[in-house]
Protein backbone atom coordinates (compact mmCIF):
# COMPACT_ATOMS: atom_id res chain seq x y z
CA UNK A 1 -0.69 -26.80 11.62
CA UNK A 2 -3.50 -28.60 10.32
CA UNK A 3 -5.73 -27.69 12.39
CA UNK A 4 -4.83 -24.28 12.30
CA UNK A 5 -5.87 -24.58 8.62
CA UNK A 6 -9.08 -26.34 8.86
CA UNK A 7 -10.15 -23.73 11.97
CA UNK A 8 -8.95 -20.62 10.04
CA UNK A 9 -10.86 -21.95 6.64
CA UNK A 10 -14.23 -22.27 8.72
CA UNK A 11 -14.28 -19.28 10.57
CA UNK A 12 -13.75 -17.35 7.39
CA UNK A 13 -16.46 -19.18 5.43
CA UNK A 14 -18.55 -18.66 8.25
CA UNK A 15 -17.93 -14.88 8.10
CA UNK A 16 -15.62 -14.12 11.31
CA UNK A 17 -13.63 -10.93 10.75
CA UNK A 18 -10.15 -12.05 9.53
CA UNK A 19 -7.97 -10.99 12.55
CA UNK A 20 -10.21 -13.19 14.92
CA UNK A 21 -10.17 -15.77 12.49
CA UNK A 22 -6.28 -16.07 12.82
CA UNK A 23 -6.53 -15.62 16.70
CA UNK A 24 -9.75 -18.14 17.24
CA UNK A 25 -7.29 -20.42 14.31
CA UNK A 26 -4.25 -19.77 16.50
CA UNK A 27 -5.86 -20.87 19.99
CA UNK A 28 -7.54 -24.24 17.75
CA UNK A 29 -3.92 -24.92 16.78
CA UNK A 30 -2.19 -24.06 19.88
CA UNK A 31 -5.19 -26.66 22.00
CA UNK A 32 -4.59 -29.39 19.53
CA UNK A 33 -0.90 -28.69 19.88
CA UNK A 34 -1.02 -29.01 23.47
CA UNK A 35 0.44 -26.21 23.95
CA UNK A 36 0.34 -23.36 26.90
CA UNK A 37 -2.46 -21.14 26.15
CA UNK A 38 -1.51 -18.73 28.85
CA UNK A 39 1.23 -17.59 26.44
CA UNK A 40 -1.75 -15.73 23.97
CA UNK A 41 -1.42 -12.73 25.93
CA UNK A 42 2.02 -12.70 25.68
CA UNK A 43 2.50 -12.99 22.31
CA UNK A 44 -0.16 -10.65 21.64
CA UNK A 45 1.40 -7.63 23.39
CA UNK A 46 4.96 -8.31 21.92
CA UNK A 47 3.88 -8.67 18.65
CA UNK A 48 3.33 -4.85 18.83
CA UNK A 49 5.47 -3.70 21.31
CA UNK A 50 8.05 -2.15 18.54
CA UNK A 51 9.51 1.09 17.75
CA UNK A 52 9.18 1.01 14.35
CA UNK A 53 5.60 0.16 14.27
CA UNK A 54 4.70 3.38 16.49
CA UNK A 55 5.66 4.90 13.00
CA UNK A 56 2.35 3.53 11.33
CA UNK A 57 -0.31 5.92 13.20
CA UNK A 58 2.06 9.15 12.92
CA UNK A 59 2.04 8.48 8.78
CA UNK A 60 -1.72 7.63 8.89
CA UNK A 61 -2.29 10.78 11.32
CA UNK A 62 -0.02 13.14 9.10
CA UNK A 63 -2.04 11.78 6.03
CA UNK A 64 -5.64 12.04 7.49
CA UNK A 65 -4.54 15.79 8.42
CA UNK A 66 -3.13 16.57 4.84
CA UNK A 67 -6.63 15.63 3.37
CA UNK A 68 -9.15 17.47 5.81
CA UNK A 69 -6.72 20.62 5.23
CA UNK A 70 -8.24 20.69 1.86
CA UNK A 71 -4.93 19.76 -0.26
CA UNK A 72 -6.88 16.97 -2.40
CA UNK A 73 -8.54 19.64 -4.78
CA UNK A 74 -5.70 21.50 -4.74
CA UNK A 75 -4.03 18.62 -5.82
CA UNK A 76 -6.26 17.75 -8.30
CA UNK A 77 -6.32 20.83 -9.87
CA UNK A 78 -2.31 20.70 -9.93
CA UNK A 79 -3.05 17.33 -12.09
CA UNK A 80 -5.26 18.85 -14.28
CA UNK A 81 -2.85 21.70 -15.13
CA UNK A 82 -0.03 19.62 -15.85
CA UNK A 83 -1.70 17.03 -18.33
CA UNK A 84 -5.60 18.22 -18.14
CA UNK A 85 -5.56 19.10 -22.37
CA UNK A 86 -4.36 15.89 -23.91
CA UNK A 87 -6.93 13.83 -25.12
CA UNK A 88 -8.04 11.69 -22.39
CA UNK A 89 -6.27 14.28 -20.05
CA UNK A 90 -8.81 13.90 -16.89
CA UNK A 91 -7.76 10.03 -16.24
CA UNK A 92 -4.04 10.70 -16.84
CA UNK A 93 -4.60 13.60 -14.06
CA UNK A 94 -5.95 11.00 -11.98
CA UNK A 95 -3.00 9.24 -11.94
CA UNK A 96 -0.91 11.93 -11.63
CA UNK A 97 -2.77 13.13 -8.37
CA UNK A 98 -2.54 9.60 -7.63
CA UNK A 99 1.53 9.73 -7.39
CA UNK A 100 1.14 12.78 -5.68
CA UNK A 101 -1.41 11.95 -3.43
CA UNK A 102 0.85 8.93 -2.24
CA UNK A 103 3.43 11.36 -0.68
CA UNK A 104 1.17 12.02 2.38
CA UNK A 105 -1.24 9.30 2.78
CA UNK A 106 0.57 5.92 2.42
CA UNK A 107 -2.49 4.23 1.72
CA UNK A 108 -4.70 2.51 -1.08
CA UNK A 109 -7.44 3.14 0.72
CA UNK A 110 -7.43 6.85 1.50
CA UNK A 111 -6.43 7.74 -2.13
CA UNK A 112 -9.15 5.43 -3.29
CA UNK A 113 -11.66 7.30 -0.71
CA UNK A 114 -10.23 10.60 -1.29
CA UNK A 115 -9.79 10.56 -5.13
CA UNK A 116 -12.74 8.83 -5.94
CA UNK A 117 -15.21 10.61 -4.84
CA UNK A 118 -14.00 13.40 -7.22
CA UNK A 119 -12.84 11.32 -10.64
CA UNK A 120 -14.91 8.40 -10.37
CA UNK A 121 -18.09 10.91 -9.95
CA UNK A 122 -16.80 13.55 -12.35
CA UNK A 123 -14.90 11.91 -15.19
CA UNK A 124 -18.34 10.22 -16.32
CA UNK A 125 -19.47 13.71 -16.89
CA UNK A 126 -17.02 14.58 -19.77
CA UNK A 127 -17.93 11.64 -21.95
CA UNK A 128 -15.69 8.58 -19.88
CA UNK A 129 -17.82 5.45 -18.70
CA UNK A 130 -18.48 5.19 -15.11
CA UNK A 131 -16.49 1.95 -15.05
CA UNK A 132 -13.39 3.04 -16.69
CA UNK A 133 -13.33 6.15 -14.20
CA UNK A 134 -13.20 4.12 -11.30
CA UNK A 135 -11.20 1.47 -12.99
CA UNK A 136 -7.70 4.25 -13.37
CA UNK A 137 -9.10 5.75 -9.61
CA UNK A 138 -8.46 1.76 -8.44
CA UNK A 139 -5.59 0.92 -10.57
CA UNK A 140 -3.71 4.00 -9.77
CA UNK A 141 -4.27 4.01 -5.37
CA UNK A 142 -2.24 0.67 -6.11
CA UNK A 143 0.92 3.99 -5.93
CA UNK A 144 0.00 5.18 -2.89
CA UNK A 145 1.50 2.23 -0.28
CA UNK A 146 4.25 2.10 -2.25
CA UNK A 147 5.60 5.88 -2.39
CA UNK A 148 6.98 7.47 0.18
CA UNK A 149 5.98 7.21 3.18
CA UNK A 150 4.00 3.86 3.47
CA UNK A 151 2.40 2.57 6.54
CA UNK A 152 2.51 -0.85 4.75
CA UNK A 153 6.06 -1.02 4.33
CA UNK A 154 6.65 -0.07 7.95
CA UNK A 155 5.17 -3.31 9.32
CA UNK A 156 6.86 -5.13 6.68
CA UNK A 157 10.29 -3.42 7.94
CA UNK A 158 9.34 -4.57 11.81
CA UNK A 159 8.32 -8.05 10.53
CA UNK A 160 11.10 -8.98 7.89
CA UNK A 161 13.98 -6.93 10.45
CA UNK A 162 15.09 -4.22 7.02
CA UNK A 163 15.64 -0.98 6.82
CA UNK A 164 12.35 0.94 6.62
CA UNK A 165 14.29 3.80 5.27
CA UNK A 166 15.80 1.51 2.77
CA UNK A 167 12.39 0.38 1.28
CA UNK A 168 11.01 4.03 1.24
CA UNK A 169 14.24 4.69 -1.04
CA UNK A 170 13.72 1.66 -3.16
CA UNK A 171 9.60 2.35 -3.63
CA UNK A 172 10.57 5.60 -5.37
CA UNK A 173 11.38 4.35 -9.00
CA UNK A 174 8.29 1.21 -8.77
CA UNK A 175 5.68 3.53 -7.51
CA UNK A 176 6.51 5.69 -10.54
CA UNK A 177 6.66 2.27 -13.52
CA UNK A 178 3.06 1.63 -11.54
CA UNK A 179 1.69 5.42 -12.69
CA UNK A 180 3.70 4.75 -16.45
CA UNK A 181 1.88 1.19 -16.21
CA UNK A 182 -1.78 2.68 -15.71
CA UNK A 183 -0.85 5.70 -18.18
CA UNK A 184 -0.28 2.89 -20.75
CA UNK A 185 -3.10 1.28 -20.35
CA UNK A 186 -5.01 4.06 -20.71
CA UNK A 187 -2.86 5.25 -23.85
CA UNK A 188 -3.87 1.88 -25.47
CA UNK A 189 -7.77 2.16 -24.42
CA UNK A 190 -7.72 5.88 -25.92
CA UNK A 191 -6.31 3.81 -28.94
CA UNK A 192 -9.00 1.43 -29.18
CA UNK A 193 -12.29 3.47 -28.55
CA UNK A 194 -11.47 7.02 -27.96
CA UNK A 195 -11.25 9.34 -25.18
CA UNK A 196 -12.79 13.01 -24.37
CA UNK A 197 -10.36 15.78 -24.57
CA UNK A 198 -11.26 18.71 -22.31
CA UNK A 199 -10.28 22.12 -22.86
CA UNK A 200 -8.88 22.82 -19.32
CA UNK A 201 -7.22 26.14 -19.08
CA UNK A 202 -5.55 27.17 -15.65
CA UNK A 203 -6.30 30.36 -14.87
CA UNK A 204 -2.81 32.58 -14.64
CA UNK A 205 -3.46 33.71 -11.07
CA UNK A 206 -3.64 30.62 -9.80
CA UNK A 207 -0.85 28.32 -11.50
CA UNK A 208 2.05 29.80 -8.50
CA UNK A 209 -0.07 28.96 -5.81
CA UNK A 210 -0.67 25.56 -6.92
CA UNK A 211 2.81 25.07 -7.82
CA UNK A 212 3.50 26.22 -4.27
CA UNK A 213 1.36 23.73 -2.84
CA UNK A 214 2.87 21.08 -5.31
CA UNK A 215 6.26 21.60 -3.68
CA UNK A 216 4.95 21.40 -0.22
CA UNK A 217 3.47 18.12 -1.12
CA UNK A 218 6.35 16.40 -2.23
CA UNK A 219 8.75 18.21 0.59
CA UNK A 220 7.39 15.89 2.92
CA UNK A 221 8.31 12.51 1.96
CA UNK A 222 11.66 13.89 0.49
CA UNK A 223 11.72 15.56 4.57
CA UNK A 224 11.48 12.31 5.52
CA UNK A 225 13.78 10.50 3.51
CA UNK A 226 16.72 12.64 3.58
CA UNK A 227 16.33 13.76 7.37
CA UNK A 228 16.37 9.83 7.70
CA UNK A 229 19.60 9.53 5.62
CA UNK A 230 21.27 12.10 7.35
CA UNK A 231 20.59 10.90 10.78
CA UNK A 232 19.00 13.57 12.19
CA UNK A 233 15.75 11.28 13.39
CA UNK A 234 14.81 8.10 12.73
CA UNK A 235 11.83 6.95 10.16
CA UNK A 236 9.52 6.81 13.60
CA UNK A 237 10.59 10.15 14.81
CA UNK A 238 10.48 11.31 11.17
CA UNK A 239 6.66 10.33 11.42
CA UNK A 240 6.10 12.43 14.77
CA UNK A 241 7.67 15.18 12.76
CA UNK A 242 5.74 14.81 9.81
CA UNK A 243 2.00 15.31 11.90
CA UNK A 244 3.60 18.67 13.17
CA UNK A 245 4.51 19.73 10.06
CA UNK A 246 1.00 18.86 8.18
CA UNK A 247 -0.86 20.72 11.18
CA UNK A 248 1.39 23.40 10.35
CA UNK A 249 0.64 23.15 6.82
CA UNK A 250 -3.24 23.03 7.41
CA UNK A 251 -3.71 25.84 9.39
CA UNK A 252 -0.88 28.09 8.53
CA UNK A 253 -0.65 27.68 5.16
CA UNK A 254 -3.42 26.24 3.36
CA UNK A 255 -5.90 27.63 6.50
CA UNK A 256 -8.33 25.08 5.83
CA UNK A 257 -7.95 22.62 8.59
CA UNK A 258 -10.34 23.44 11.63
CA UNK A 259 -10.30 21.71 15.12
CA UNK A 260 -12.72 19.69 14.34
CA UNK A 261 -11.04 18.50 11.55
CA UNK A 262 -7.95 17.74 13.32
CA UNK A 263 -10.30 16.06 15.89
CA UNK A 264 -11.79 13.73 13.22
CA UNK A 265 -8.71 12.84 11.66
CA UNK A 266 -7.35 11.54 15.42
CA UNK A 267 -10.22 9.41 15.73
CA UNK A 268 -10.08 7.68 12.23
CA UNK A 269 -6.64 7.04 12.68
CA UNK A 270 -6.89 5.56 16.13
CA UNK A 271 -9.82 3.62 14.48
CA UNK A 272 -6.99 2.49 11.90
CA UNK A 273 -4.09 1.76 13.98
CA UNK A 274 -6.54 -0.19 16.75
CA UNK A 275 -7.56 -2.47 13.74
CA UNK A 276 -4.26 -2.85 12.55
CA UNK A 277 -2.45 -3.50 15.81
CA UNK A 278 -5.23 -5.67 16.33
CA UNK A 279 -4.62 -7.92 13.15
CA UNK A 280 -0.75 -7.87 13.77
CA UNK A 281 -1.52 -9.22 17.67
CA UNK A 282 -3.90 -12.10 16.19
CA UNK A 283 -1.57 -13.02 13.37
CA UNK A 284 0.97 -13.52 16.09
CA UNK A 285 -0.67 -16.39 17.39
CA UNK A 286 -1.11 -18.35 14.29
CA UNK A 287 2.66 -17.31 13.63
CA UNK A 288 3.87 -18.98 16.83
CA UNK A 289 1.29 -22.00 15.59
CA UNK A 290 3.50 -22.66 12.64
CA UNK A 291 6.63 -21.73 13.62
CA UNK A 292 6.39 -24.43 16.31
CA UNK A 293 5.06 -26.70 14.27
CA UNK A 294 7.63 -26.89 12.03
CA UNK A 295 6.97 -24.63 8.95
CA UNK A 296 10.97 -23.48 9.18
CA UNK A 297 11.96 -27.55 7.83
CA UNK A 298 9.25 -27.26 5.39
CA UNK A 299 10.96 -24.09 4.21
CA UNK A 300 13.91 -25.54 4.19
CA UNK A 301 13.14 -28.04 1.85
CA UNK A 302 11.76 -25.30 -0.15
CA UNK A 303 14.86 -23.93 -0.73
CA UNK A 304 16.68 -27.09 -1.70
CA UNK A 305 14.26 -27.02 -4.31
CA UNK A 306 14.90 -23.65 -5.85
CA UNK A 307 18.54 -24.07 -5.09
CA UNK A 308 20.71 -22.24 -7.88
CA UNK A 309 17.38 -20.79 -8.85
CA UNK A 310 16.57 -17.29 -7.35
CA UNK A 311 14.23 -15.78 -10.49
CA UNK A 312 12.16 -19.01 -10.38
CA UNK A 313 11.44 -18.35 -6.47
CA UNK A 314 10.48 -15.29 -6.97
CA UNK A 315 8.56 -15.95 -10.03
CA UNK A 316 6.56 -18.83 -8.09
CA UNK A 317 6.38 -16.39 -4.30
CA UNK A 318 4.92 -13.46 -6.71
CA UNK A 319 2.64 -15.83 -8.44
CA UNK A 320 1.41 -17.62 -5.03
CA UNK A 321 0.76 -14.36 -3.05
CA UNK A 322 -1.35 -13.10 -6.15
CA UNK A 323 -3.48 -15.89 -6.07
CA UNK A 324 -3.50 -16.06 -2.07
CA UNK A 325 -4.64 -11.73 -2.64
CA UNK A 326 -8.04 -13.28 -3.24
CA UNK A 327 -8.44 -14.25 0.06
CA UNK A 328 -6.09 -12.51 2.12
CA UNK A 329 -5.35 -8.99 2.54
CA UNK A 330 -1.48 -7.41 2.19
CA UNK A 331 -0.61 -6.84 5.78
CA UNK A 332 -1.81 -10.51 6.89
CA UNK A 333 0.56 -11.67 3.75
CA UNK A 334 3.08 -10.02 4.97
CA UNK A 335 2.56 -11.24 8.74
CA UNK A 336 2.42 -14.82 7.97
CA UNK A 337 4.33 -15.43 5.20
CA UNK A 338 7.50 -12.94 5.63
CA UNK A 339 8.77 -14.36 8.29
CA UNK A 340 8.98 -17.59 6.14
CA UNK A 341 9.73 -16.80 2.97
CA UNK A 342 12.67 -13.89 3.95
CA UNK A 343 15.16 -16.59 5.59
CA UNK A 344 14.68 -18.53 2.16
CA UNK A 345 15.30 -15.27 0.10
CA UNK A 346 18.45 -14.40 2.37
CA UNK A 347 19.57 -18.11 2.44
CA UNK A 348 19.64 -17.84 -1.74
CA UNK A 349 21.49 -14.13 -1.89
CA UNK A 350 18.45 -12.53 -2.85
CA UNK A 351 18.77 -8.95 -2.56
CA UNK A 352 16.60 -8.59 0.55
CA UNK A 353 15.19 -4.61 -0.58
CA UNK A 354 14.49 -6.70 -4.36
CA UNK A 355 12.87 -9.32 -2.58
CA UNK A 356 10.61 -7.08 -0.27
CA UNK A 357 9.47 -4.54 -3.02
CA UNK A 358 7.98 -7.95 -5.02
CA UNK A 359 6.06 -9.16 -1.90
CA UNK A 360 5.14 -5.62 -1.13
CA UNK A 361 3.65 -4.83 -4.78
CA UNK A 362 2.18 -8.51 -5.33
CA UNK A 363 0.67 -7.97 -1.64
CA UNK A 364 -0.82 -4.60 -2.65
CA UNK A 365 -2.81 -6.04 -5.81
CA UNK A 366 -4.63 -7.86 -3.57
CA UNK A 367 -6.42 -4.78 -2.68
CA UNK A 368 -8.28 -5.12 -6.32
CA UNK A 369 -8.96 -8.22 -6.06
CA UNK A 370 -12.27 -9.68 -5.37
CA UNK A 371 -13.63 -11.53 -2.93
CA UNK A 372 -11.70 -9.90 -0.35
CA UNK A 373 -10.05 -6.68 -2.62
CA UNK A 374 -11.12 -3.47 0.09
CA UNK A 375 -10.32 -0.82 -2.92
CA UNK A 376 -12.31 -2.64 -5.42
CA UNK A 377 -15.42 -2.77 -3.24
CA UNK A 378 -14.39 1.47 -1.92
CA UNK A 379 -14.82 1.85 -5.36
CA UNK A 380 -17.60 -0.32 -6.41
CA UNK A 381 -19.68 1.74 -3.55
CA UNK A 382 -18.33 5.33 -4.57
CA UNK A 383 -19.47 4.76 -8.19
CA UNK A 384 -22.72 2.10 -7.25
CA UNK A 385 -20.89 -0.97 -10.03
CA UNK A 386 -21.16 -4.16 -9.05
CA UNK A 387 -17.95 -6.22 -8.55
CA UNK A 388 -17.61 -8.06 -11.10
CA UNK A 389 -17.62 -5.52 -13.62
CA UNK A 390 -15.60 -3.36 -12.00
CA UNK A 391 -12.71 -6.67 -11.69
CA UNK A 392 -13.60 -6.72 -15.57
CA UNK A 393 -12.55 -3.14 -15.55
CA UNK A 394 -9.77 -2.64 -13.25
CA UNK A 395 -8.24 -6.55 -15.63
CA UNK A 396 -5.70 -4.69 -18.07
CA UNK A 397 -4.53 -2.21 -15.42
CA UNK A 398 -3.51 -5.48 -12.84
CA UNK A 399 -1.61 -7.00 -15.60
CA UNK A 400 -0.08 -3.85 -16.31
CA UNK A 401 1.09 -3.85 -12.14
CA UNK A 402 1.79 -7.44 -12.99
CA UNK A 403 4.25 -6.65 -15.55
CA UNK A 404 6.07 -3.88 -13.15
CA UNK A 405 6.88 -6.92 -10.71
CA UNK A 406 8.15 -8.69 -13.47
CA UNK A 407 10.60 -5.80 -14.08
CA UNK A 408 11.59 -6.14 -10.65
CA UNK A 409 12.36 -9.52 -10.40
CA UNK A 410 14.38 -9.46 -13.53
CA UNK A 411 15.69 -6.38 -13.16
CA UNK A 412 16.93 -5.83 -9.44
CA UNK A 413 18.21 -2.05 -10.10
CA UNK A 414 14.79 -0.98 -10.21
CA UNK A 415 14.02 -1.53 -6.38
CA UNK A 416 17.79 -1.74 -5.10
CA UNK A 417 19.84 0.30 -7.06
CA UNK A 418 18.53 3.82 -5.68
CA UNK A 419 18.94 2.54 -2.06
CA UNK A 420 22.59 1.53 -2.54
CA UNK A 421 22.83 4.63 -4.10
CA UNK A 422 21.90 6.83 -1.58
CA UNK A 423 22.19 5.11 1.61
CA UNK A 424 25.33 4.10 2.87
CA UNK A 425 25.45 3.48 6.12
């Protein structure tokens, strides 16, 4: 395992991509280990040989297809009409298309791409600082992995062995405290040094069709979830299902997706599944690295410690995998450390849906921040700010997050209670 460490900490100082860095890591520890390198292969190709992970490129597919059929300005405008004239109306909108822009592309990224080329562009025009703009555009993409459907939580369901139905249930109520989070924060800045107010007036004829396209949004994910609860397909199938019906939507409905479109949105999402099957393969090896050398006693003896103490492990996981976002991204979190730190959480009668909605959150805040935080630098190059004062930004609105894991932990009905609720089975 040491070596692993020392091989995995030079190869990303030296700059190697992370996902070779944890196979190139894995191989160093798996040599010093003497240990069969003819299994690398192996592992490799079983690490995404699953089911439920051929559910992550039908969400990202059904997402890219959504946005090229032209439903982010209609979505946008949607936000706009429904909070547009308060004062400081624009960034609330953004957070509002935020939550609704989660439904269909179960990314950061994407609603950080999508979204902020319009708000973080646009808002400076009505009086807002360029920084501040893409500060709520950053804070608020933090929704979109964790609302319905979420091609994050569907590698954390084939890693930890949950119900991925389960944890798109129990991201409902946190993805919404995340939006109420940001809207605070931006209630309190309004407080402190004012915000434009914009005079935004729907016009009548055009108020149905938006609500129309409102509802169509938010059908899918509630397709999803109740076609899942009743049976009829599984989440996987329920992600086949979902491309059909947002090619449908594009060229039926909205008639603004093209073939070329729909050919564009096949190759970035076999660009995105490629590099994330790829980082799930290489993360395999450096699993098998540590599981054989032993990480399960040290874990163990990690839960003697906590023993009688379930809120204190959490606290301390939540607390270690925000300080290890700097580094490392959500889905390598997940990879390495899930399989570690669920058997601990199950061994103390942790809710296992509580448990996974704090990883998955904590994980996700990783995205903003720096060195390795992907949003924060999608963002930094949409609005040309450098890094650190966009971090400086994008500050109150992670400690807002923060503060929504805290609820979680101490309050397990916020990630649990709606999946007990509803699913039985």
């Amino acid at each position: 395992m040491i070596w692993l460490g020392v091989a995995f900490a030079v190869l990303l100082v030296i700059g190697v991509p992370i996902a070779f860095a944890l196979g190139l890591a894995g191989i160093v520890g798996m040599q010093a280990g003497g240990l069969n390198l003819v299994s690398v292969p192996q592992r490799m190709f079983t690490s995404v040989d699953s089911f439920v992970l051929l559910a992550a490129p039908f969400y990202i597919l059904a997402g890219e297809v959504m946005n090229r059929g032209g439903l982010t300005d209609r979505l946008i405008k949607l936000s706009m009409a429904m909070v547009g004239r308060l004062r400081g109306g624009t960034a609330y909108a953004n957070i509002v298309a935020s939550i609704f822009f989660a439904g269909i592309s179960g990314t950061a990224i994407a609603d950080t791409a999508a979204l902020g080329q319009i708000f973080i562009r646009g808002m400076p025009k009505e009086g807002y600082t360029k920084k501040f703009a893409a500060a709520v555009t950053v804070a608020s993409s933090m929704i979109g992995p964790i609302i319905p459907p979420s091609v994050i939580m569907v590698i954390y369901a084939a890693i930890a062995q949950v119900s991925v139905i389960k944890l798109f249930i129990a991201g409902i109520i946190p993805g919404l405290l995340m939006g109420l989070a940001c809207a605070i924060v931006v209630f309190v800045y309004g407080l402190r040094v004012g915000l434009p107010k914009r005079d935004y007036r729907l016009p009548r004829d055009e108020f149905i069709p938006l609500a129309r396209d409102g509802i169509l949004v938010a059908s899918l994910p509630a397709f999803i979830v109740i076609g899942t609860l009743t049976g009829a397909f599984t989440a996987t199938e329920a992600g086949g299902i979902a491309v059909i019906y947002a090619i449908i939507l594009g060229f039926l409905v909205f008639r603004n997706l093209t073939g070329k479109g729909l050919w564009s949105a096949l190759v970035v999402t076999a660009r995105t599944t490629a590099t994330l099957f790829l980082i799930i393969s290489c993360v395999s090896i450096a699993s098998y690295v540590l599981t054989i050398g032993g990480i399960g006693q040290v874990a163990a003896r990690m839960a003697e410690v906590f023993d009688g103490q379930p809120i204190m492990f959490m606290l301390m996981v939540a607390l270690a995998l925000l300080i290890l976002g700097a580094v490392i991204d959500p889905g390598v979190q997940i990879l390495l450390f899930v399989p570690i730190l669920m058997p601990i959480a199950r061994a103390m009668q942790i809710d296992e849906i509580q448990f996974s909605m704090v990883v998955l959150l904590v994980g996700n805040l990783s995205l903003i921040t720096p060195p390795v935080g992907v949003v924060l630098f999608v963002a930094c190059r949409i609005g040309d700010i450098p890094v650190w004062t966009m971090f400086k930004a994008v500050f109150p609105f992670l400690i807002a997050e923060f503060a929504v894991v805290l609820l979680l932990i101490f309050f397990p009905v916020l990630s649990n209670g709606l999946p007990n609720l509803l699913y039985t089975r």
